[in-house]
C-alpha atoms as a PDB file:
ATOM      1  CA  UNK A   1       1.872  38.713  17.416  1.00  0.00           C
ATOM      2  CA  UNK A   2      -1.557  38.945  16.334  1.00  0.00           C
ATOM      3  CA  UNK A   3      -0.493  38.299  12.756  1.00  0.00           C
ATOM      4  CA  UNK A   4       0.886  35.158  13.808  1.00  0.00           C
ATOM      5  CA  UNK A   5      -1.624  33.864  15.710  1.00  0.00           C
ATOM      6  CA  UNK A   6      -4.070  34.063  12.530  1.00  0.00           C
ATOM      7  CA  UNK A   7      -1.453  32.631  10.470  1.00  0.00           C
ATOM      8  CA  UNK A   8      -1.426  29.553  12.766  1.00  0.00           C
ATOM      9  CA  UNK A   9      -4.729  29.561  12.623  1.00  0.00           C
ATOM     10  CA  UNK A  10      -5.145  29.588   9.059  1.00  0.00           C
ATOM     11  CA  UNK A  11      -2.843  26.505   8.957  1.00  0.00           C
ATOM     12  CA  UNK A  12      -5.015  24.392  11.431  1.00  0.00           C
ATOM     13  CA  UNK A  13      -8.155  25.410   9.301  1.00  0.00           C
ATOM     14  CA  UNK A  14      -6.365  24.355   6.173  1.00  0.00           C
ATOM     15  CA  UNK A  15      -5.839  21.246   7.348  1.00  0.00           C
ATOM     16  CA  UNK A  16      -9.437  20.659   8.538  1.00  0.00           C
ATOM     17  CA  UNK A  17     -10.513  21.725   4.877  1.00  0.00           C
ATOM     18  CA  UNK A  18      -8.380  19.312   3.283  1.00  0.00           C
ATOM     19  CA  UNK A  19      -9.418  16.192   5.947  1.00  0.00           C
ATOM     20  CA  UNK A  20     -12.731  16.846   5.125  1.00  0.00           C
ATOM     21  CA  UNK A  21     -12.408  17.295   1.061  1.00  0.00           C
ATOM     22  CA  UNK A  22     -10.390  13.764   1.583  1.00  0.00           C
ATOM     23  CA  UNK A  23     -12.997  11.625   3.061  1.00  0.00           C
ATOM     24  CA  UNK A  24     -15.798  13.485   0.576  1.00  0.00           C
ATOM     25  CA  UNK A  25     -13.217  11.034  -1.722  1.00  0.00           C
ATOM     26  CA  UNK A  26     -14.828   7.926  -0.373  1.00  0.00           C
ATOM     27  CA  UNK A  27     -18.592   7.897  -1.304  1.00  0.00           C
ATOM     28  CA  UNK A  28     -18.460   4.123  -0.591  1.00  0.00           C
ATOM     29  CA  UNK A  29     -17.903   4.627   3.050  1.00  0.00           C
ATOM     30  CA  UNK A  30     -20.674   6.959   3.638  1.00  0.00           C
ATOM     31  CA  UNK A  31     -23.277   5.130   2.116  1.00  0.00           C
ATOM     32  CA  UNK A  32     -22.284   2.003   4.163  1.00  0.00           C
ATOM     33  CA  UNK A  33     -22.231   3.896   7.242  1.00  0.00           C
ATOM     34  CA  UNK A  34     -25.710   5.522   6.608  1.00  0.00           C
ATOM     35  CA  UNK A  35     -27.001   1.769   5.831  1.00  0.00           C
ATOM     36  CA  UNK A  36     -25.755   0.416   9.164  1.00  0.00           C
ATOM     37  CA  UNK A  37     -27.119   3.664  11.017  1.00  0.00           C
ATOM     38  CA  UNK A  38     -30.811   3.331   9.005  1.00  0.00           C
ATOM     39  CA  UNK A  39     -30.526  -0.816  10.132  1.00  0.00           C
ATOM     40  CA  UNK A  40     -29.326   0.719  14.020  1.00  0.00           C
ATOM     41  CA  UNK A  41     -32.275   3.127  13.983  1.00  0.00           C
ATOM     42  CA  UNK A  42     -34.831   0.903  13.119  1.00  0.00           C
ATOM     43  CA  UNK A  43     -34.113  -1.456  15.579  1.00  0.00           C
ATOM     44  CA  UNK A  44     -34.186   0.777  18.180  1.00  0.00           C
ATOM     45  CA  UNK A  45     -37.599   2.497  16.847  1.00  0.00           C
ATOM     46  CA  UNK A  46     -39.138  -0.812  16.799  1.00  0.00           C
ATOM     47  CA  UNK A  47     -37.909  -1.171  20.507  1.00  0.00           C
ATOM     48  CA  UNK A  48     -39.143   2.286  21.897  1.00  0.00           C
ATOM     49  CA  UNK A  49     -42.478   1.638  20.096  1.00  0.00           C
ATOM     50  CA  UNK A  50     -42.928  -1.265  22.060  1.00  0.00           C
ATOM     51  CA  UNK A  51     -41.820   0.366  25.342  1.00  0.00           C
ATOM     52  CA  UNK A  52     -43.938   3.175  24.772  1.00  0.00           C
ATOM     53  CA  UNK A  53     -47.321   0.691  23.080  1.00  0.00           C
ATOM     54  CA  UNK A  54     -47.025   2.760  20.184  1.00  0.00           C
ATOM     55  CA  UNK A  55     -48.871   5.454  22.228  1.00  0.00           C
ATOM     56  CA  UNK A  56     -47.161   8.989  20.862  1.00  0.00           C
ATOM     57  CA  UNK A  57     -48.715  10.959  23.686  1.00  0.00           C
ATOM     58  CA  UNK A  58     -47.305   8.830  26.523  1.00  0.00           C
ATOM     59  CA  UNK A  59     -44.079   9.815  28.294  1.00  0.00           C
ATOM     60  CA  UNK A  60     -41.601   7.389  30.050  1.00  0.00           C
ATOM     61  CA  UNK A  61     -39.226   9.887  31.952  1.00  0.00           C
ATOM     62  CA  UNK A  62     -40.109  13.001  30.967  1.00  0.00           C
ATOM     63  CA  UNK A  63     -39.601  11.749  26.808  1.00  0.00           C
ATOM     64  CA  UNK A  64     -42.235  11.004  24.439  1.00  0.00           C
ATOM     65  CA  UNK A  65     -41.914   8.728  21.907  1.00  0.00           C
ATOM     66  CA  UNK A  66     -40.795  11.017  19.364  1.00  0.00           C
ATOM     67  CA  UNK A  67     -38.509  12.769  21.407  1.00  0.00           C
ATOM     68  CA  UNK A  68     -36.509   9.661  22.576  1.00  0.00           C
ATOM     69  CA  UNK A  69     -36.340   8.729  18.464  1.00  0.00           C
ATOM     70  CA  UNK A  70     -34.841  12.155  17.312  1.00  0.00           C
ATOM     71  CA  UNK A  71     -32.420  11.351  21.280  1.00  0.00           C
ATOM     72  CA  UNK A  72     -31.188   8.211  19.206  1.00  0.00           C
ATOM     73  CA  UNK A  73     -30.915  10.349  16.128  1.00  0.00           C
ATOM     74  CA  UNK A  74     -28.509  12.786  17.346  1.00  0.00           C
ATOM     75  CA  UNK A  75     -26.540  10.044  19.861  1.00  0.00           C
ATOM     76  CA  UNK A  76     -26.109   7.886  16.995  1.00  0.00           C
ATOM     77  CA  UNK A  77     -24.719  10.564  14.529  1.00  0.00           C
ATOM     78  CA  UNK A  78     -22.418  11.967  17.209  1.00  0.00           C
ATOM     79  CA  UNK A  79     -21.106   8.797  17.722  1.00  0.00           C
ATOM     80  CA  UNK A  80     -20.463   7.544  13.670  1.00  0.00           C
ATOM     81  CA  UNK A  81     -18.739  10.661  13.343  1.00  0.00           C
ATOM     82  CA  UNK A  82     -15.855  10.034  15.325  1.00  0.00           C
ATOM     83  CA  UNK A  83     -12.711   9.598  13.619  1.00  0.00           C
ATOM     84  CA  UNK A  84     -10.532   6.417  14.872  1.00  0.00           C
ATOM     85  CA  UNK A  85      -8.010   8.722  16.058  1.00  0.00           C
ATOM     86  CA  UNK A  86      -6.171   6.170  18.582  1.00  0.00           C
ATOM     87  CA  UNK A  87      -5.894   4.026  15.162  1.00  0.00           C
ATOM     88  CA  UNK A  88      -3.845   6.871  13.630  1.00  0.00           C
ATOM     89  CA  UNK A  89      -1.766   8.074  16.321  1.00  0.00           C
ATOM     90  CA  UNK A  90      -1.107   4.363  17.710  1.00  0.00           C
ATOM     91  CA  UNK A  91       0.257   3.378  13.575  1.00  0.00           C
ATOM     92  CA  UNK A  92       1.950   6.630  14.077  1.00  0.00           C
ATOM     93  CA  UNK A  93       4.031   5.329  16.635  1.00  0.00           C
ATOM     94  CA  UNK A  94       4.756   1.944  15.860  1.00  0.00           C
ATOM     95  CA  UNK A  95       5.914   2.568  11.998  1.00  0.00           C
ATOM     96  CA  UNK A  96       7.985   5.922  13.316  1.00  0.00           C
ATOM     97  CA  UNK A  97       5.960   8.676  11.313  1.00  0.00           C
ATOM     98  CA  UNK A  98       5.462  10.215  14.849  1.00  0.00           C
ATOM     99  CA  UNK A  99       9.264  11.290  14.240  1.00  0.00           C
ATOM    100  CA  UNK A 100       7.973  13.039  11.096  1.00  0.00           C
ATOM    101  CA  UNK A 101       5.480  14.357  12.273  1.00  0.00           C
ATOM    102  CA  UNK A 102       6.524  16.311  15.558  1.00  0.00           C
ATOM    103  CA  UNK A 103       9.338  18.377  12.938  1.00  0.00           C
ATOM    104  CA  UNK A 104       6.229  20.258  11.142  1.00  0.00           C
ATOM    105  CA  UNK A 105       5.786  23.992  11.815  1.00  0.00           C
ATOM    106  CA  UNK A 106       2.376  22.442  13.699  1.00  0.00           C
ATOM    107  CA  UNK A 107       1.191  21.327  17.275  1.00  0.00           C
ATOM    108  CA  UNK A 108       1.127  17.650  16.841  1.00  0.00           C
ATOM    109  CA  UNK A 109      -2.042  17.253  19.108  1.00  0.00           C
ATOM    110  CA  UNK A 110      -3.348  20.644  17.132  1.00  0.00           C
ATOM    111  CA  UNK A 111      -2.842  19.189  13.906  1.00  0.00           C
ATOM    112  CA  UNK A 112      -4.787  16.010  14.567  1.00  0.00           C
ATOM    113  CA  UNK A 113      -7.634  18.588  16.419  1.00  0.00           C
ATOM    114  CA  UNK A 114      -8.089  20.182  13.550  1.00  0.00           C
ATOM    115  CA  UNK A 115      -7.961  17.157  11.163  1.00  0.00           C
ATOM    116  CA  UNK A 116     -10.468  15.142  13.841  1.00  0.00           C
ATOM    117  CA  UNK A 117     -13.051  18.471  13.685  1.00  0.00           C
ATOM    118  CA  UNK A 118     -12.996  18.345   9.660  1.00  0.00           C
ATOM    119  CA  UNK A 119     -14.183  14.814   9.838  1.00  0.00           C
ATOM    120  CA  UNK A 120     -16.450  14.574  12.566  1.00  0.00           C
ATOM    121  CA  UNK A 121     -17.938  17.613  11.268  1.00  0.00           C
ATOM    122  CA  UNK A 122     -18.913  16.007   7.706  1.00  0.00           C
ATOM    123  CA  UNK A 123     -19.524  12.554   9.136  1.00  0.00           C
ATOM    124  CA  UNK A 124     -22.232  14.006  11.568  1.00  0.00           C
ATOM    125  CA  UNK A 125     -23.972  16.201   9.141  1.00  0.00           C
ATOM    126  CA  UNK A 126     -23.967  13.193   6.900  1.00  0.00           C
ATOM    127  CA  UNK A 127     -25.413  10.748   9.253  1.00  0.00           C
ATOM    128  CA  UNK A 128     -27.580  13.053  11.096  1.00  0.00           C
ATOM    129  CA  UNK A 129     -29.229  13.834   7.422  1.00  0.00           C
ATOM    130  CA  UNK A 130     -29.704  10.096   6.746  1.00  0.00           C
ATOM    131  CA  UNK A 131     -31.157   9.463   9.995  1.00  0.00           C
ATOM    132  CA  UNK A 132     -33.724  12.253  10.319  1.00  0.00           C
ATOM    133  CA  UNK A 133     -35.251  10.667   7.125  1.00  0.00           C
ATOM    134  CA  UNK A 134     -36.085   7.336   8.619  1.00  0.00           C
ATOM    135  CA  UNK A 135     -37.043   9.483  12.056  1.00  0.00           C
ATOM    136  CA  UNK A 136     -39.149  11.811  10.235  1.00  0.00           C
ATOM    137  CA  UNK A 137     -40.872   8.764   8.427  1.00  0.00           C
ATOM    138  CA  UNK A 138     -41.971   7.177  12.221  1.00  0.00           C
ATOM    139  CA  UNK A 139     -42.679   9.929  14.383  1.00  0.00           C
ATOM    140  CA  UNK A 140     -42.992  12.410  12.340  1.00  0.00           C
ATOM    141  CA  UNK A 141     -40.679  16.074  11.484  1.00  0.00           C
ATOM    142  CA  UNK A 142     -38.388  17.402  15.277  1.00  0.00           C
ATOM    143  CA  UNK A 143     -40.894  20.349  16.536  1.00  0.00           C
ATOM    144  CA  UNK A 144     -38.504  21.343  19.542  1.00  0.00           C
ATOM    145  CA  UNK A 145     -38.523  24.825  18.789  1.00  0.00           C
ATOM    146  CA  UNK A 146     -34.795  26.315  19.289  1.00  0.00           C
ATOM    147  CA  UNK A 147     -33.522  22.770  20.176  1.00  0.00           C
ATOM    148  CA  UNK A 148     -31.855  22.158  17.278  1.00  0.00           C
ATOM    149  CA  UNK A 149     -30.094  25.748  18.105  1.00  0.00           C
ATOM    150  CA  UNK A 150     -28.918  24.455  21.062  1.00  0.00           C
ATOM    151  CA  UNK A 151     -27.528  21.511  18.962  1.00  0.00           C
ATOM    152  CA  UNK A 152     -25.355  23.381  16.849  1.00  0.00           C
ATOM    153  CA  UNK A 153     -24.221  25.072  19.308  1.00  0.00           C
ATOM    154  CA  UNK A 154     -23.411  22.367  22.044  1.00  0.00           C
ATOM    155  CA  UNK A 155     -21.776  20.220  18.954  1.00  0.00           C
ATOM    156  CA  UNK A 156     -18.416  21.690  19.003  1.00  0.00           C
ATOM    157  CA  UNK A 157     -17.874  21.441  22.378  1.00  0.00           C
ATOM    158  CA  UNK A 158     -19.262  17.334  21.623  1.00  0.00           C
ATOM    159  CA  UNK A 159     -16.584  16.628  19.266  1.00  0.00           C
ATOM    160  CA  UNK A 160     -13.800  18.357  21.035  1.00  0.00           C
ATOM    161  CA  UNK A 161     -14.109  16.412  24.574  1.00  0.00           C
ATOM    162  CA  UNK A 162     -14.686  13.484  22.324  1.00  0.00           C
ATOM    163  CA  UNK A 163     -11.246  14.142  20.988  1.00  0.00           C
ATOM    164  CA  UNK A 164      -9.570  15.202  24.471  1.00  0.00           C
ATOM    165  CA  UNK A 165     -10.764  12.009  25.648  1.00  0.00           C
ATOM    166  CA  UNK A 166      -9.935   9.790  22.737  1.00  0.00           C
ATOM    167  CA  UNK A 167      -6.216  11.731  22.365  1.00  0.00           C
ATOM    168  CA  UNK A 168      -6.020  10.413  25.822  1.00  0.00           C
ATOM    169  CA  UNK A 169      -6.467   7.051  25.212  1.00  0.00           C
ATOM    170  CA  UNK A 170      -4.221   7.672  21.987  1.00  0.00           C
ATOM    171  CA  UNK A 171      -1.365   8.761  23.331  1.00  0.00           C
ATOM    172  CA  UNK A 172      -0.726   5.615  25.943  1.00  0.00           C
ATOM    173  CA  UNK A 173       0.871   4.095  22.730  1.00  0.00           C
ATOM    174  CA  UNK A 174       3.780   6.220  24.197  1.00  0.00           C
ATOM    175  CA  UNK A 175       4.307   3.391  26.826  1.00  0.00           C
ATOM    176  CA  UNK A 176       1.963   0.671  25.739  1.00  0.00           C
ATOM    177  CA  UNK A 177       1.827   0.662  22.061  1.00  0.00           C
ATOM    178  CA  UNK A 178      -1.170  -1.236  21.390  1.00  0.00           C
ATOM    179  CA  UNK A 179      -4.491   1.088  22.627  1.00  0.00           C
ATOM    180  CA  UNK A 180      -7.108  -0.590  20.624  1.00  0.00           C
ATOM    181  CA  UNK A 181      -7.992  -2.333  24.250  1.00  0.00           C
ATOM    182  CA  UNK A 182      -8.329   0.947  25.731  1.00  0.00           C
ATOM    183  CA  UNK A 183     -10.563   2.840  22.678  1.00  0.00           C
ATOM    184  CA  UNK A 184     -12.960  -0.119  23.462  1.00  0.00           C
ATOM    185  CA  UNK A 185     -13.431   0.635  26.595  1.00  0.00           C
ATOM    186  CA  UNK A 186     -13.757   4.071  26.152  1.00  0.00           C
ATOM    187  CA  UNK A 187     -16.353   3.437  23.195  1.00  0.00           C
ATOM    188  CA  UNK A 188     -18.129   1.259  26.016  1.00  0.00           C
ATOM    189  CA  UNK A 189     -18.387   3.875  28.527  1.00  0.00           C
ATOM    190  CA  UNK A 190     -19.778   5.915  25.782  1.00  0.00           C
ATOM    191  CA  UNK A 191     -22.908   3.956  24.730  1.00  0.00           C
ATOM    192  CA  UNK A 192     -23.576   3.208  28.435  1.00  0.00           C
ATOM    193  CA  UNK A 193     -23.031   5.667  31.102  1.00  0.00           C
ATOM    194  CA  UNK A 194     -22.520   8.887  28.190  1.00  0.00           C
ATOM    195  CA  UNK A 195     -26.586   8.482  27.355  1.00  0.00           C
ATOM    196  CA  UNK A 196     -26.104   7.090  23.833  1.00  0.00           C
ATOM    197  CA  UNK A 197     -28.692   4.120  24.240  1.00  0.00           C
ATOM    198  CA  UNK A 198     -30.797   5.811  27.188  1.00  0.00           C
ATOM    199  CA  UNK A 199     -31.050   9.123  28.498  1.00  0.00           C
ATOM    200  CA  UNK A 200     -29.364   9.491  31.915  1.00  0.00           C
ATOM    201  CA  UNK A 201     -32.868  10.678  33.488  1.00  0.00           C
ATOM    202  CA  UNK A 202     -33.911   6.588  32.961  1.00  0.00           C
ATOM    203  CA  UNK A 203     -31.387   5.442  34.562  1.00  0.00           C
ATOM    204  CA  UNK A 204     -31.464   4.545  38.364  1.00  0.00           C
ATOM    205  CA  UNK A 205     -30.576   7.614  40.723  1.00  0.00           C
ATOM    206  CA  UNK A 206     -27.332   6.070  41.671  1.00  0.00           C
ATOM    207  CA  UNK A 207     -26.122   5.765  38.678  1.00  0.00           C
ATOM    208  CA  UNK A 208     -26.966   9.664  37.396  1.00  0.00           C
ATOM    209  CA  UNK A 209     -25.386  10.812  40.283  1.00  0.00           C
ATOM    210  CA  UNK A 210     -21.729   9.150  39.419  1.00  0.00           C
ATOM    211  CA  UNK A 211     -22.660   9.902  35.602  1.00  0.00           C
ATOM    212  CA  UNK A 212     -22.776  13.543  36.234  1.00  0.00           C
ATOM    213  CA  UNK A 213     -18.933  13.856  37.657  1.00  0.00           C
ATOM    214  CA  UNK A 214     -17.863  12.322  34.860  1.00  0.00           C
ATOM    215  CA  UNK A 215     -17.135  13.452  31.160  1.00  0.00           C
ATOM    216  CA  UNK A 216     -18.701  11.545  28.954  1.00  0.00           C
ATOM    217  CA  UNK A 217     -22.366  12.531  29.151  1.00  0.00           C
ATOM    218  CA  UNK A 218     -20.656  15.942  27.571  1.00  0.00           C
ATOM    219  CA  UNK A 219     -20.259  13.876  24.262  1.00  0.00           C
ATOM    220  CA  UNK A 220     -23.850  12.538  23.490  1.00  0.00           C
ATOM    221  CA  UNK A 221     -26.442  13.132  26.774  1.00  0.00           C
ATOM    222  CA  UNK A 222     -25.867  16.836  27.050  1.00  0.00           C
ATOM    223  CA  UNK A 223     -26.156  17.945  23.350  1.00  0.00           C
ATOM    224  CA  UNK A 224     -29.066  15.059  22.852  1.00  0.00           C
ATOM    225  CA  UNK A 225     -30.756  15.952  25.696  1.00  0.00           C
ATOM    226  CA  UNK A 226     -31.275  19.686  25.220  1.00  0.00           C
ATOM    227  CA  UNK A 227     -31.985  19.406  21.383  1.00  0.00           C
ATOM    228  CA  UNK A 228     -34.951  17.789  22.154  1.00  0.00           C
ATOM    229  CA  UNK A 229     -36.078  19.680  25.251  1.00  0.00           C
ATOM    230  CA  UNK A 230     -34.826  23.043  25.600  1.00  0.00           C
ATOM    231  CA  UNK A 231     -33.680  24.865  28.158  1.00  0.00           C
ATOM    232  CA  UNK A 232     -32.056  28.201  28.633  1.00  0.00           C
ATOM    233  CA  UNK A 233     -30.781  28.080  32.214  1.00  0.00           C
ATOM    234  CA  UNK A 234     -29.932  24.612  31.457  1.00  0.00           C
ATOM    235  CA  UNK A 235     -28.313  25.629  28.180  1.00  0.00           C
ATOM    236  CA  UNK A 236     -25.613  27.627  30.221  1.00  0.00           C
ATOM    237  CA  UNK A 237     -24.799  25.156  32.995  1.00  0.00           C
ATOM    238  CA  UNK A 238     -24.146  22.143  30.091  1.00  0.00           C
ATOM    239  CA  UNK A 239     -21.954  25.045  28.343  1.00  0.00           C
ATOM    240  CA  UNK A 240     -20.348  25.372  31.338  1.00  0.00           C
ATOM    241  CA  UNK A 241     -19.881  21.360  31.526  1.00  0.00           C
ATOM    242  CA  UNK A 242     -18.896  21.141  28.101  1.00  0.00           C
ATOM    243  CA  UNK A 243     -15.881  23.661  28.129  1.00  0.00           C
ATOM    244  CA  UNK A 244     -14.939  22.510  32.050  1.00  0.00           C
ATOM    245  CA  UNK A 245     -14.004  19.316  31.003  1.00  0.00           C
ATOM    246  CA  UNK A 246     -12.118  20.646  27.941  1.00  0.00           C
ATOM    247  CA  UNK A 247      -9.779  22.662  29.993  1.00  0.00           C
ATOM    248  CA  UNK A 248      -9.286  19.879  32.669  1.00  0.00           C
ATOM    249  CA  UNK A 249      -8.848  17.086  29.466  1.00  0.00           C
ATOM    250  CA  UNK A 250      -6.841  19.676  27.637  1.00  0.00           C
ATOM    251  CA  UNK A 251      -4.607  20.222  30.840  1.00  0.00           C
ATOM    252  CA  UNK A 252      -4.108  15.793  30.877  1.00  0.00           C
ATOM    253  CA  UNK A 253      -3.541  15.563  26.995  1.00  0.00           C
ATOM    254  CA  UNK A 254      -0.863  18.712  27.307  1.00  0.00           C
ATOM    255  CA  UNK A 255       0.922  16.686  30.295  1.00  0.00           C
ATOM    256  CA  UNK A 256       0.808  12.908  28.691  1.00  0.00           C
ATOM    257  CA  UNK A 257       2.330  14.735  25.580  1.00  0.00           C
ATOM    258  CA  UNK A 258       5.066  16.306  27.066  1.00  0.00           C
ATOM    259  CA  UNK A 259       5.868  13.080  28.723  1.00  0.00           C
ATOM    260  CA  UNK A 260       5.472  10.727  26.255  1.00  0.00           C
ATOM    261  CA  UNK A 261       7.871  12.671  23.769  1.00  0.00           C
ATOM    262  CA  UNK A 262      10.408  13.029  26.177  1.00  0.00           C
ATOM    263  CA  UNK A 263      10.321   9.317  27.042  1.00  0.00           C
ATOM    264  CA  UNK A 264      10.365   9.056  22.815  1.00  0.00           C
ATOM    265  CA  UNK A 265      13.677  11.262  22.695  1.00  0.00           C
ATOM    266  CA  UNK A 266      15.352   9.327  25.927  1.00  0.00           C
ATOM    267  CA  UNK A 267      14.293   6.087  23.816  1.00  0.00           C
ATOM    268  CA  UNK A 268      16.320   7.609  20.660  1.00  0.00           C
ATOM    269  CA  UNK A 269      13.074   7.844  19.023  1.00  0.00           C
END
């Protein structure tokens, strides 16, 4: 049994590898993507510099200048390195590969886990490279002690609620095909009410209250937030966040699955 389980294992990690030794194939697309992040980050820097009068020791909501700079840093690399997984899966269904692709000797929604963590993986160490050089050159090198710790570790739990919730979206193309609406939307609530542009702590006290009951700020605000201001007891409760709303996610992906290939073999698909 335990055999197995490694074996499986193996084969999910395999298939990570090879994602991310396949997009290392397009140098092109990395060095537009780290153009269009440098060109995002300095608008924003020019912004916050204004906000804050260029005054490095002020602080607008408990951040300082340089602190809401590397914030942008790490939202903005989070968010390039997601994969356009409803893309795939939505192609996947249309053209009939799904058919294909439920007979291998792998979880569908496992394989495209592990293929989605091998390229979100490389894209954010990529981008978040490219955009600490333009950060380091305004404000100056991250000194937020075992922040970036916290990063590392909070990042795995970031790209797989990212996934839960874009798999979500993904699989509607069971019943509705065409999801590109949906990803929008979800990319939307992202940049707005998951902290991407703005911590949550500037926005009004209405609004944190509804953000906090939902999932998104476990994608960008929670692993942002504590790599630039660390906290232990904190630390634990957005752990605790992080991994909550992977087992409830996990739980809906599990049940659209089931349901949408059933509806695929009743359809003859």
């Amino acid at each position: 049994m335990r055999l197995r389980i490694v074996s499986k294992l193996r084969k999910y990690e395999a298939v990570g590898v090879i994602t991310m030794r396949h997009q290392l194939a397009y140098v092109t697309d990395f060095v537009l993507r780290s153009l269009f992040l440098l060109l995002i980050l300095y608008v924003f820097i020019q912004l916050w510099s204004a906000a804050y009068a260029g005054d490095t020791e002020a602080v607008i909501a408990g951040f300082t200048l340089q602190q809401i700079v590397w914030y942008l840093v790490f939202t903005e690399s989070l968010t390039m390195a997601s994969p356009r997984l409803a893309e795939k899966v939505e192609a996947e269904v249309k053209q009939g590969d799904i058919a294909t692709r439920l007979l291998r000797p792998l979880s569908y929604t496992g394989y495209h886990l592990a293929a989605y963590l091998g390229e979100a993986g490389l894209r954010f160490l990529v981008h978040l490279a490219v955009g600490s050089l333009i950060a380091w050159l305004f404000v100056g090198p991250p000194d937020f002690g075992l922040g970036l710790g916290a990063l590392a570790l909070l990042a795995p739990g970031s790209f797989v609620v990212a996934f839960l919730l874009l798999m979500t979206v993904a699989l509607c193309a069971f019943w509705v095909e065409e999801t590109r609406g949906l990803e929008f939307v979800l990319q939307k609530l992202k940049f707005t009410v998951g902290g991407m542009l703005l911590p949550l702590e500037m926005m009004p006290d209405w609004l944190q209250s509804i953000c906090a009951w939902l999932p998104f700020q476990a994608v960008l605000y929670v692993p942002a937030r504590m790599a630039v201001s660390y906290d232990a007891e904190l630390l634990r409760t957005y752990l605790l966040i992080q991994w909550g709303w992977v087992a409830v996610l996990g739980a809906v992906v599990m049940l659209m699955y089931r349901r949408g290939v059933s509806k695929l073999h009743v359809n003859g698909g």
